[in-house]
Protein backbone atom coordinates (compact mmCIF):
# COMPACT_ATOMS: atom_id res chain seq x y z
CA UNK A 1 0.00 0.00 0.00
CA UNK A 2 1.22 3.29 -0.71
CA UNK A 3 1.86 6.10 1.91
CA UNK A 4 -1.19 8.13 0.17
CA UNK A 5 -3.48 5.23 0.06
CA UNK A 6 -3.61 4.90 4.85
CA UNK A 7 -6.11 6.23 7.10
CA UNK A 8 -5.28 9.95 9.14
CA UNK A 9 -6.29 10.53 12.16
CA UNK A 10 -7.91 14.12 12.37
CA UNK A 11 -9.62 15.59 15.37
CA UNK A 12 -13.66 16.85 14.19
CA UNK A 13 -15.70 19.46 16.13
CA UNK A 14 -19.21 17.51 16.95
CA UNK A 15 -20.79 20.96 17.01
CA UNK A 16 -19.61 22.67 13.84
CA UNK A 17 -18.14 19.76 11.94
CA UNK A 18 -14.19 22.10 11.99
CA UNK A 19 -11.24 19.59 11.30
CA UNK A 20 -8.00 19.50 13.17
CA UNK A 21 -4.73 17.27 12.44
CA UNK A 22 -4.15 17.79 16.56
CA UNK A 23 -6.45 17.45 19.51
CA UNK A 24 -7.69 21.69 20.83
CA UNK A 25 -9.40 21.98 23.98
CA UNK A 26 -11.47 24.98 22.01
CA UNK A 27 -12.64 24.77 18.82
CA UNK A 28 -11.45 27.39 16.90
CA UNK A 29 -14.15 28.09 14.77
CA UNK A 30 -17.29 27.70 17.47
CA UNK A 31 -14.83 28.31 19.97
CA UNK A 32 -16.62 24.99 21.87
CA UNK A 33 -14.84 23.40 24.94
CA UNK A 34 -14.63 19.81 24.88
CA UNK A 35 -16.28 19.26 21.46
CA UNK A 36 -13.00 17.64 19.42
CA UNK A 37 -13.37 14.38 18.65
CA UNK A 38 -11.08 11.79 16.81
CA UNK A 39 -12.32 10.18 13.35
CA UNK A 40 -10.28 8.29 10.35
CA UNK A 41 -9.82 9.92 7.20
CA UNK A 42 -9.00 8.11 4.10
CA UNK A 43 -6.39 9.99 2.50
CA UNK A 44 -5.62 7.57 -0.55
CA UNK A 45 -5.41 8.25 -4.13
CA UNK A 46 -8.21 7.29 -5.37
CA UNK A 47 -10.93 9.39 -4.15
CA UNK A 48 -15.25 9.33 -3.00
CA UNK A 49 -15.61 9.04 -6.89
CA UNK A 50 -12.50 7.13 -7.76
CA UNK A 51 -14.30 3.57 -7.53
CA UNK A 52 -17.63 4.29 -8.75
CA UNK A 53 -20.01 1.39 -8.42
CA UNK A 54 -22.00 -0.08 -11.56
CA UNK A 55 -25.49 1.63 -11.53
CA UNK A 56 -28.33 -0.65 -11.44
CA UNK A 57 -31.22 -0.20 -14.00
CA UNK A 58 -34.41 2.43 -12.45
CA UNK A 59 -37.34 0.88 -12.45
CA UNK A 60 -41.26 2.21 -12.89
CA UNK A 61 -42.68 2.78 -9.46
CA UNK A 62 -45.89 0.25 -11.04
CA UNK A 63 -43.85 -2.82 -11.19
CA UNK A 64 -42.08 -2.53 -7.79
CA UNK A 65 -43.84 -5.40 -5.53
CA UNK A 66 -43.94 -4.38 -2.20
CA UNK A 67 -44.04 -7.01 1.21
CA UNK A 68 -44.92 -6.28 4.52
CA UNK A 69 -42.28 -7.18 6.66
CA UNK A 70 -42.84 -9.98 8.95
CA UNK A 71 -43.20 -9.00 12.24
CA UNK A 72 -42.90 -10.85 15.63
CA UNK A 73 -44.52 -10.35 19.03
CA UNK A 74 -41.98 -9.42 21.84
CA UNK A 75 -44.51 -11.13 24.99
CA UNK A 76 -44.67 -7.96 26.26
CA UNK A 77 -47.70 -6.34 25.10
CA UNK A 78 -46.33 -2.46 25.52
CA UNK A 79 -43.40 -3.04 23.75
CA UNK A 80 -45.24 -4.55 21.19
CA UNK A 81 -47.80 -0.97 20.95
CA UNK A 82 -44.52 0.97 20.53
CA UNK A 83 -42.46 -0.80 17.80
CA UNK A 84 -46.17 -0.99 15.86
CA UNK A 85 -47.49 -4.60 16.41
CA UNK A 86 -43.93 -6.11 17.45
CA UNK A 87 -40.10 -6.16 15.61
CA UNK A 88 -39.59 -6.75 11.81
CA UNK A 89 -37.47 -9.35 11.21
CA UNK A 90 -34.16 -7.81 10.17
CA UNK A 91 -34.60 -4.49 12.06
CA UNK A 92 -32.00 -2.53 14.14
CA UNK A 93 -33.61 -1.04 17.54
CA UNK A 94 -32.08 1.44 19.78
CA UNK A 95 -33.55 1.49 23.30
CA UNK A 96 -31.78 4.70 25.39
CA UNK A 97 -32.18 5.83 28.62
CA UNK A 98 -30.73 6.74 32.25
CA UNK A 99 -28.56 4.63 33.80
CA UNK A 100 -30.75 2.53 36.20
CA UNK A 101 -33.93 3.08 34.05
CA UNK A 102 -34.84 -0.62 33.36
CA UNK A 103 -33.00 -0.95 29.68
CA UNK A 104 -31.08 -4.27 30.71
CA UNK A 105 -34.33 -5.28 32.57
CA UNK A 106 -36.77 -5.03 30.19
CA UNK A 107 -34.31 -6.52 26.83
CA UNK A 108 -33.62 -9.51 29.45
CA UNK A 109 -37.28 -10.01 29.72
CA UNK A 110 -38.11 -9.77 25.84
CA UNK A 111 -35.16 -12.15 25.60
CA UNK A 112 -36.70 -14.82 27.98
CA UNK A 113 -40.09 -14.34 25.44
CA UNK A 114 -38.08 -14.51 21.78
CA UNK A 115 -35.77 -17.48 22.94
CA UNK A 116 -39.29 -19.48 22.74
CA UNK A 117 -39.53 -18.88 19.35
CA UNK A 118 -35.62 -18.89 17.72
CA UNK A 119 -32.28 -18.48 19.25
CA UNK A 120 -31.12 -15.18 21.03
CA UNK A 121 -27.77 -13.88 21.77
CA UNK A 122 -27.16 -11.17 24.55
CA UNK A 123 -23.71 -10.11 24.27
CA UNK A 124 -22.77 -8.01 27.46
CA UNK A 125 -19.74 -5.31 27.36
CA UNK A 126 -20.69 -4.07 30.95
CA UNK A 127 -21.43 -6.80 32.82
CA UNK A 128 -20.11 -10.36 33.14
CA UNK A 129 -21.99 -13.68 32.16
CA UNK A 130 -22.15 -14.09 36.04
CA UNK A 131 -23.83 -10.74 36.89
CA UNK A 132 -26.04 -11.40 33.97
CA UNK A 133 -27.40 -14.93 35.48
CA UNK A 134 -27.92 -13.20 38.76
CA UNK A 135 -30.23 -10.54 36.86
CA UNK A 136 -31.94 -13.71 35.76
CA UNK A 137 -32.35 -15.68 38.37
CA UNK A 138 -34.37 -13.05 40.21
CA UNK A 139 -36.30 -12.22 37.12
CA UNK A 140 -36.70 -16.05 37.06
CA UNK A 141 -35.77 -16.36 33.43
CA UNK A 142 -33.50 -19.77 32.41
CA UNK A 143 -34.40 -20.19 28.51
CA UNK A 144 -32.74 -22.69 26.96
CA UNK A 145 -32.55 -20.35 23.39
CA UNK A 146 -30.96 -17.73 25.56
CA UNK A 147 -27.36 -17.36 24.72
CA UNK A 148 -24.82 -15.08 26.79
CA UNK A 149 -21.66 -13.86 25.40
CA UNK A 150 -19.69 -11.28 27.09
CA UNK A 151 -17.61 -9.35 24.26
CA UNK A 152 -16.78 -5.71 23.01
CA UNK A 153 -14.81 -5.70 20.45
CA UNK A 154 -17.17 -5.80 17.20
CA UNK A 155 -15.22 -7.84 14.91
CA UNK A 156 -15.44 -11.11 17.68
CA UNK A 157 -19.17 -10.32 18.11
CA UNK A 158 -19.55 -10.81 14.06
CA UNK A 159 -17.69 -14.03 14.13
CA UNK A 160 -20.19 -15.19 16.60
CA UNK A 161 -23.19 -14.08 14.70
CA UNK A 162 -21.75 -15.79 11.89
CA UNK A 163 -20.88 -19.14 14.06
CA UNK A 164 -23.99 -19.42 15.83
CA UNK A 165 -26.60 -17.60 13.39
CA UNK A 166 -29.26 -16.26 15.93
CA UNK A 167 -32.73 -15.14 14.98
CA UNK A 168 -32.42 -12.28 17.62
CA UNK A 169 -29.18 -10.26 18.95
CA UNK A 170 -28.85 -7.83 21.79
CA UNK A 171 -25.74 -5.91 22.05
CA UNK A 172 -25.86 -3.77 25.62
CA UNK A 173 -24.33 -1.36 25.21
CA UNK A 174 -23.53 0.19 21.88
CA UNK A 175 -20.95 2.89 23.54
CA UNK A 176 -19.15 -0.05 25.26
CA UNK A 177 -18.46 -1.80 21.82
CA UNK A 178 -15.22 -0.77 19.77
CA UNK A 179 -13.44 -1.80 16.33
CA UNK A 180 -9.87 -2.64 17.07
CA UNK A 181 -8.59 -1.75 13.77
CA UNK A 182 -9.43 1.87 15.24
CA UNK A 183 -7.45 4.28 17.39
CA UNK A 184 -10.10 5.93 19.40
CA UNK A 185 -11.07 4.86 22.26
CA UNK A 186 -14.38 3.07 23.34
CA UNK A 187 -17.78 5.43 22.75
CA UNK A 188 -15.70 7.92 20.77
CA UNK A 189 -17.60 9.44 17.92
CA UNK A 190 -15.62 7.23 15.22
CA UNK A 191 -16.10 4.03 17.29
CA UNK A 192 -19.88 4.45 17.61
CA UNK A 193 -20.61 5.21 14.05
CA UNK A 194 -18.28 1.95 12.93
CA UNK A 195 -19.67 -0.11 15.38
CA UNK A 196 -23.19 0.96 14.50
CA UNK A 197 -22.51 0.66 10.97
CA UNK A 198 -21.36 -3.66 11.15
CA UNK A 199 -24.61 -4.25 13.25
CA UNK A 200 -26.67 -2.79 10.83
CA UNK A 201 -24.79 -4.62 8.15
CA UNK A 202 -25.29 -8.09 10.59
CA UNK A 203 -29.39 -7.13 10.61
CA UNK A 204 -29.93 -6.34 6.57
CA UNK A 205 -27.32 -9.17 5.75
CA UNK A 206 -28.73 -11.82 7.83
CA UNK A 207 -31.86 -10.86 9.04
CA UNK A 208 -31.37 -10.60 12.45
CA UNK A 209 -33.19 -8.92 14.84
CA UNK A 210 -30.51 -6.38 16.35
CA UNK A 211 -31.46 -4.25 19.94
CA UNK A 212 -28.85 -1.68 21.08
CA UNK A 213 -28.46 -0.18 24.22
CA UNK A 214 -27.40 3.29 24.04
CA UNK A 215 -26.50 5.13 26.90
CA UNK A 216 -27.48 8.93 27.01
CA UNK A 217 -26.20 12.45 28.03
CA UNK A 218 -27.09 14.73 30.72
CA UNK A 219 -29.34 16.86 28.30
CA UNK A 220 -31.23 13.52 28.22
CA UNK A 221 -30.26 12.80 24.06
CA UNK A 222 -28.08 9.40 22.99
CA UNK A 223 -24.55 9.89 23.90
CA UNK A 224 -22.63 10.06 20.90
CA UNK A 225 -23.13 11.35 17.24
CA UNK A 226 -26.27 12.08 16.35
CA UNK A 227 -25.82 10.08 13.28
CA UNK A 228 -26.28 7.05 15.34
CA UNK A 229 -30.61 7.62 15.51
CA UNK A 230 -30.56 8.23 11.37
CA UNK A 231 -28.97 4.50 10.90
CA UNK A 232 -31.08 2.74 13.05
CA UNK A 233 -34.54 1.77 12.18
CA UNK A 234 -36.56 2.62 15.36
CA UNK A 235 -35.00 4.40 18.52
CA UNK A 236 -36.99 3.92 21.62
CA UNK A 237 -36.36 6.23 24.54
CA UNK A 238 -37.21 5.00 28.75
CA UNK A 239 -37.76 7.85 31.07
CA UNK A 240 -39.13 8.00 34.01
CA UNK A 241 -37.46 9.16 37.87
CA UNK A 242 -35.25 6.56 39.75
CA UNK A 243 -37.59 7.16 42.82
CA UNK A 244 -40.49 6.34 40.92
CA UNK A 245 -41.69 2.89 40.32
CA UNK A 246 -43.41 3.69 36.54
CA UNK A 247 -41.52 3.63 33.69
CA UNK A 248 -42.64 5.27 30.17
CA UNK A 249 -41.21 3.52 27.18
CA UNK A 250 -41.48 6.33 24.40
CA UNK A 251 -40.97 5.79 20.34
CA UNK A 252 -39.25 8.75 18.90
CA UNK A 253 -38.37 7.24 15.90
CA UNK A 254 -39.89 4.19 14.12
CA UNK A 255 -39.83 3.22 10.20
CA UNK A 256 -42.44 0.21 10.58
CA UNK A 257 -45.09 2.11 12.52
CA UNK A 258 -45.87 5.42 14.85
CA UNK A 259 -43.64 7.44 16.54
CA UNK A 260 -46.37 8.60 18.93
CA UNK A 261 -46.77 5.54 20.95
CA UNK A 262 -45.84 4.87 24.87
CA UNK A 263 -45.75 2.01 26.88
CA UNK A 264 -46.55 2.26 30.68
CA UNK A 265 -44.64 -0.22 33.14
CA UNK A 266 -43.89 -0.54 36.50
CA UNK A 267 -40.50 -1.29 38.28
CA UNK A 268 -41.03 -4.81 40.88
CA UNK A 269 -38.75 -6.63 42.41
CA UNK A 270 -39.29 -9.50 39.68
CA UNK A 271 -39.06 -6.90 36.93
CA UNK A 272 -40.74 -4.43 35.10
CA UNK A 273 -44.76 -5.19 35.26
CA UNK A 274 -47.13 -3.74 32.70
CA UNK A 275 -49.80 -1.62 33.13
CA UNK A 276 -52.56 -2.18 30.59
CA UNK A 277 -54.61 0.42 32.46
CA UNK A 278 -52.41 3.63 32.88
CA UNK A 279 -54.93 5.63 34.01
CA UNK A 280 -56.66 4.68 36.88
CA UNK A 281 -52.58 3.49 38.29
CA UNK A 282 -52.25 6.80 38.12
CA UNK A 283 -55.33 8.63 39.62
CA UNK A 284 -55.57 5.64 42.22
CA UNK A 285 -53.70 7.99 45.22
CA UNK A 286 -55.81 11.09 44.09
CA UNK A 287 -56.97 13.18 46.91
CA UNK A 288 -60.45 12.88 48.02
CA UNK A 289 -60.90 16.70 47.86
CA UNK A 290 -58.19 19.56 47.86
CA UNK A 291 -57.57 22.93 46.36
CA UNK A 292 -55.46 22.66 42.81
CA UNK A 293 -56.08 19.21 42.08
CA UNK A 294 -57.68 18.44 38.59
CA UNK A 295 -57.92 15.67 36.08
CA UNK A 296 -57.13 15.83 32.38
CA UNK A 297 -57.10 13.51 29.31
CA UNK A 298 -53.42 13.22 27.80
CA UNK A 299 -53.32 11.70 24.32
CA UNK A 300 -50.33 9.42 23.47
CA UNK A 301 -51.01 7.97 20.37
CA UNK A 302 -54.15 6.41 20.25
CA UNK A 303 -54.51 5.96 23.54
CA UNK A 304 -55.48 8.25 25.60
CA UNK A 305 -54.26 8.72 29.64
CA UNK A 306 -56.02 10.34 32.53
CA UNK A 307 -53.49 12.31 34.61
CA UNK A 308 -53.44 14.03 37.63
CA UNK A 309 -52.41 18.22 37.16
CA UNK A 310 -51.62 19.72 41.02
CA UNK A 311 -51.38 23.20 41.55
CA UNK A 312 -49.85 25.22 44.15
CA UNK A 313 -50.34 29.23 44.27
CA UNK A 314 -48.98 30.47 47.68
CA UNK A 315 -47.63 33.95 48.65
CA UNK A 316 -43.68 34.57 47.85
CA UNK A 317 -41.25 35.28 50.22
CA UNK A 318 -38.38 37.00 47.82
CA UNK A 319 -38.03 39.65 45.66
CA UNK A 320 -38.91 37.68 42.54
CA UNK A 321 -41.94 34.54 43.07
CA UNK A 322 -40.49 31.34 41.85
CA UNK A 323 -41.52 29.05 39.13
CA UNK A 324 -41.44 25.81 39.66
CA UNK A 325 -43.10 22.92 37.15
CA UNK A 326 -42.29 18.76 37.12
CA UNK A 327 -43.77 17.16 33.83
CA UNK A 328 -44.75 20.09 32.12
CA UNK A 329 -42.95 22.52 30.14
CA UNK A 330 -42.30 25.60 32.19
CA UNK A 331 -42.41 28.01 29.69
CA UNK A 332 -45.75 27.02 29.37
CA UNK A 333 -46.78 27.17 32.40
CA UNK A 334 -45.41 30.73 32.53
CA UNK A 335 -47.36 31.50 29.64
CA UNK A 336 -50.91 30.80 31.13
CA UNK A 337 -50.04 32.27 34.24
CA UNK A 338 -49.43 35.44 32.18
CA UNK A 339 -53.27 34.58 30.36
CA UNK A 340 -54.76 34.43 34.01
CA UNK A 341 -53.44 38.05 34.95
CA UNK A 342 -54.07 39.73 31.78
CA UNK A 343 -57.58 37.95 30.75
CA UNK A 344 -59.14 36.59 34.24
CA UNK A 345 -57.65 39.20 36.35
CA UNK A 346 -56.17 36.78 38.55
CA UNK A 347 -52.83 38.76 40.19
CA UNK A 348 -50.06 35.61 40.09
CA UNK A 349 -46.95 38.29 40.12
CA UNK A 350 -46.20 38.15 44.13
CA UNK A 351 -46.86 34.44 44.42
CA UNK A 352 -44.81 31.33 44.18
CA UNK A 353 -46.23 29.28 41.67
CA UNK A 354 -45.62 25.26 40.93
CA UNK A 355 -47.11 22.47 39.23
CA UNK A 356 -47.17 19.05 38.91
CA UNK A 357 -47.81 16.12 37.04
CA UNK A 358 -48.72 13.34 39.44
CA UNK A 359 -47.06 10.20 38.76
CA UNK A 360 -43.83 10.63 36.96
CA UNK A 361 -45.28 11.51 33.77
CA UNK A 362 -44.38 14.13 31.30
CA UNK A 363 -47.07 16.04 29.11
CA UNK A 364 -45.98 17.83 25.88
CA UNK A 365 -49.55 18.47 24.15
CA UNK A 366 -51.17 21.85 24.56
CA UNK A 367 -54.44 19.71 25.29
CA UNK A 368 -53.76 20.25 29.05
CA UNK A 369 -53.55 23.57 28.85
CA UNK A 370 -56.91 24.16 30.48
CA UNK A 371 -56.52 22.31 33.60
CA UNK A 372 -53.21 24.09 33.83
CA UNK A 373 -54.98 27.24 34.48
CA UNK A 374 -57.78 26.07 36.21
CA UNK A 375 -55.36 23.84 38.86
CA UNK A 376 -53.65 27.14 39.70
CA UNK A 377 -57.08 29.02 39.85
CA UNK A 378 -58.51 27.02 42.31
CA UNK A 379 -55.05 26.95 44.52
CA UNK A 380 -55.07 30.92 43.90
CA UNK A 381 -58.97 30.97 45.01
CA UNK A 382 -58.62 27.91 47.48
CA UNK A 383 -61.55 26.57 46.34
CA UNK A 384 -61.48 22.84 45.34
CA UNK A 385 -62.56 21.09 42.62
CA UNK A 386 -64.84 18.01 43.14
CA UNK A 387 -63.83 14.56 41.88
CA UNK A 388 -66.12 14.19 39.19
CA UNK A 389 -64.83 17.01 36.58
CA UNK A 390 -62.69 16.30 33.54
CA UNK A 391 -60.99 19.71 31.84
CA UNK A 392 -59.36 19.29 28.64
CA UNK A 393 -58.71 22.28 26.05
CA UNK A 394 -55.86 24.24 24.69
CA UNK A 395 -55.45 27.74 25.57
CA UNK A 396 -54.80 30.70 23.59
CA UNK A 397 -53.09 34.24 24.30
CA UNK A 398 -56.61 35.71 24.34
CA UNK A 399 -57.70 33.22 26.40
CA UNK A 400 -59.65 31.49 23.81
CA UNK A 401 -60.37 27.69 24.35
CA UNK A 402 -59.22 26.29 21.07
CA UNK A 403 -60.52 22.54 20.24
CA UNK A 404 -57.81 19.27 20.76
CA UNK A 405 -58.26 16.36 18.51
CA UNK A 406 -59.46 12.77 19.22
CA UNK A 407 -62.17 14.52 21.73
CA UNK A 408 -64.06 11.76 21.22
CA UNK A 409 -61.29 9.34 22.60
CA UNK A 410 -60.33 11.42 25.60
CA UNK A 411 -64.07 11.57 26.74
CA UNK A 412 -65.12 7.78 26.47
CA UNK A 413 -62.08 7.04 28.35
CA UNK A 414 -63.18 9.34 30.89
CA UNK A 415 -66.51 8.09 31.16
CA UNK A 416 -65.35 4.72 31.74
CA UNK A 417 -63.56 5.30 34.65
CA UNK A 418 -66.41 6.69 36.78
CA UNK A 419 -66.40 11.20 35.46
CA UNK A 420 -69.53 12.37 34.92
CA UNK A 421 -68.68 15.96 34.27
CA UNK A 422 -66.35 17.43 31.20
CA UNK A 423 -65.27 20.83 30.32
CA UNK A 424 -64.26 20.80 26.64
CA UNK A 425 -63.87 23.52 24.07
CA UNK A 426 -66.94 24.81 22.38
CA UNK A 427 -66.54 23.32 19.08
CA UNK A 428 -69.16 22.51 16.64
CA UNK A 429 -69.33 18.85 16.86
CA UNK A 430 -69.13 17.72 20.55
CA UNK A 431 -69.87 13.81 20.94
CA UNK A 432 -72.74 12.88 22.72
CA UNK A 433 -71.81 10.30 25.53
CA UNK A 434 -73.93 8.08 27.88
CA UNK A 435 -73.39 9.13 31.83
CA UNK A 436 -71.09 12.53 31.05
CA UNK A 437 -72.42 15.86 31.18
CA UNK A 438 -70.55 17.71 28.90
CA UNK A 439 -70.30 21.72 29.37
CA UNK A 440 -69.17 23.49 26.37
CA UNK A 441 -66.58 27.18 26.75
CA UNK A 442 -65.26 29.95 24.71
CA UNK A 443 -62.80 31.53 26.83
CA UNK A 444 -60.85 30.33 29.78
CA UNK A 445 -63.00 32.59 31.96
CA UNK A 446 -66.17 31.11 31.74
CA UNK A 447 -64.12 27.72 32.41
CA UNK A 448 -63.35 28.95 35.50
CA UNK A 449 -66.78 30.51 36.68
CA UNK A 450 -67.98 27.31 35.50
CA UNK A 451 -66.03 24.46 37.49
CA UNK A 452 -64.82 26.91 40.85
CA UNK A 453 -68.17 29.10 40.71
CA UNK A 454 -68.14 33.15 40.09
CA UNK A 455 -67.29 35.83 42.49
């Protein structure tokens, strides 16, 4: 091989993309700390265009024949309702989350369920084969079809693949893996995109069933390049608090099926449990009666969840009243505390103000906008809300009620677990349902005259 024809090693700014033949503690175009990272660079002769492969013929969108992919159920029926029905043979899955979430758990558990219908390898690069039977003793698991294998470096785990020819692999975890024929180290940028790159090539080539663990940052994304979520076929996300016992398995990405799924489970001693009924888990330690306290109807997909929103208005003590907000987004929250003062006339500036999403969960749809405002009104009026209302609506800067979609869906789910009183936006089909009285609004103030009572 000629001199011109080996790799370089340059040093690549993850937040600007600026090259370097020497490792900077800056960046010295974005002027970024930390952000250098080390790749290979083909410097040879011959160039991207030098060895162009032989173009293949196009062909008339009428006579491609298109077939499903095959797709097999996990055992686990919420894992299933996120990947869209269960995994397509041949797929590459990404599961991230904290450390301590439940990943290992819950990809031991679907193991235990796939090893009854082909052969699974979990290959381990944190844990030994030891610490791995231990996990699975107490989650009572000993399938015959389940394989351990504790390896890292990628080009042993092929061989393996290619040995023993599973019909699913698990790899845990993908920053853990590394390509000796590199010279970065292990969950470098280079590393992760090789190693990502020969277990995609393991799932299309032999259609295997690949799940990666990926471990992620303290802004909560996958650590590593972001490159890594565009090559895999689905990336699944599990958040929920250490302290609490629910855990939310989330589909941000998914080529076979909806990205707007969840999956609810539980954290037990034997494992993570699931919970076919979110909604009444979480309303089941509601307060009998208390100021702040109202329910609303979440939509995650197509199903919808009944959640908790507390509350808490209180006088401040300091110069500037704190903020304070736990599975919403605080902006906002600051936003419809701004709609109460200016459109309700409710004076929020020299209080504390906080609220809360019982049970662990976080709420991203402006469909809970309504009982936002109306949870603070009635801590802000101290007048409580009685058990049997349901508020759902999105707020506008006016203080318009603007309509949510799948109303429908949100209210039958309601009715079935025991509401008989809704406040939805005025909009001009409202569904008529058995056992719910149903009270139609404009404007946020009426909402509140309506539920707390006027002046």
């Amino acid at each position: 091989m000629k001199k011109s024809d080996k790799n370089k090693t340059v040093f690549v700014c993850r937040e600007c993309g600026y090259e370097s033949i020497k490792w900077v503690g800056k960046c010295p175009a974005c002027s970024s700390w930390n952000t250098m990272d080390e790749e290979m660079k083909f410097t040879g002769s011959k160039g991207a265009f030098g060895q162009l492969p032989k173009l293949s013929s196009p062909v008339s969108i009428k006579d491609v024949k298109f077939e499903a992919g095959k797709r097999t159920t996990t055992g686990i029926q919420e894992l299933d309702r996120v990947l869209g029905g269960g995994i397509v043979d041949g797929s590459l899955v990404l599961i991230g989350g904290d450390p301590g979430i439940g990943k290992s758990t819950i990809l031991l558990q679907t193991s235990s369920s796939l090893a009854k219908k082909g052969k699974v390898i979990y290959i381990s690069g944190e844990e030994s084969i030891q610490q791995i039977k231990l996990r699975a003793d107490r989650l009572e698991i000993a399938e015959e079809n389940l394989f351990l294998l504790a390896e890292t470096e990628i080009n042993n785990i092929k061989e393996a693949v290619v040995k023993y020819n599973p019909d699913f692999l698990i790899v845990d975890s993908i920053q853990t893996a590394y390509n000796s024929e590199l010279t970065s180290a292990p969950g470098s940028v280079t590393q992760v995109r090789e190693c990502t790159a020969a277990l995609m090539g393991i799932a299309k080539n032999t259609n295997t069933t690949t799940f990666i663990v990926g471990h992620v940052t303290k802004e909560g994304g996958i650590a590593g390049p972001r490159i890594l979520e565009h090559m895999v076929d689905t990336v699944l996300y599990f958040e929920g608090e250490r302290h609490q016992s629910f855990r939310i398995l989330r589909g941000v990405k998914n080529r076979f099926g909806s990205t707007n799924e969840i999956g609810v489970f539980e954290m037990q001693d034997k494992g993570l449990r699931e919970v076919s009924n979110p909604s009444e888990l979480f309303l089941s330690q509601r307060p009998v009666e208390g100021a702040g306290s109202v329910v609303t109807a979440s939509l995650e997909g197509t199903r919808p969840i009944l959640v908790e929103v507390q509350g808490l208005v209180s006088p401040t003590n300091f110069g500037n009243p704190r903020r304070m907000t736990d599975g919403v987004d605080y902006n906002r929250v600051s936003l419809l505390m701004a709609v109460l003062e200016k459109r309700v006339g409710l004076y929020l500036n020299n209080s504390d103000a906080f609220v809360n999403i019982a049970g662990g969960v976080r709420i991203n749809e402006p469909a809970v906008d309504l009982a936002i405002a109306i949870a603070l009104a009635s801590s802000f009026k101290d007048k409580p809300i009685k058990r049997d209302w349901i508020v759902m609506g999105e707020v506008g800067l006016t203080g318009e009620v603007r309509s949510i979609n799948r109303l429908d869906t949100r209210l039958k789910e309601a009715q079935k677990l025991g509401f008989t009183k809704a406040l939805v936006p005025d909009v001009s089909s409202i569904p008529d349902i058995e056992g719910l009285e149903i009270y139609p609004i404009k404007d946020i103030r009426h909402g509140i005259e309506v539920v707390l009572g006027g002046e």
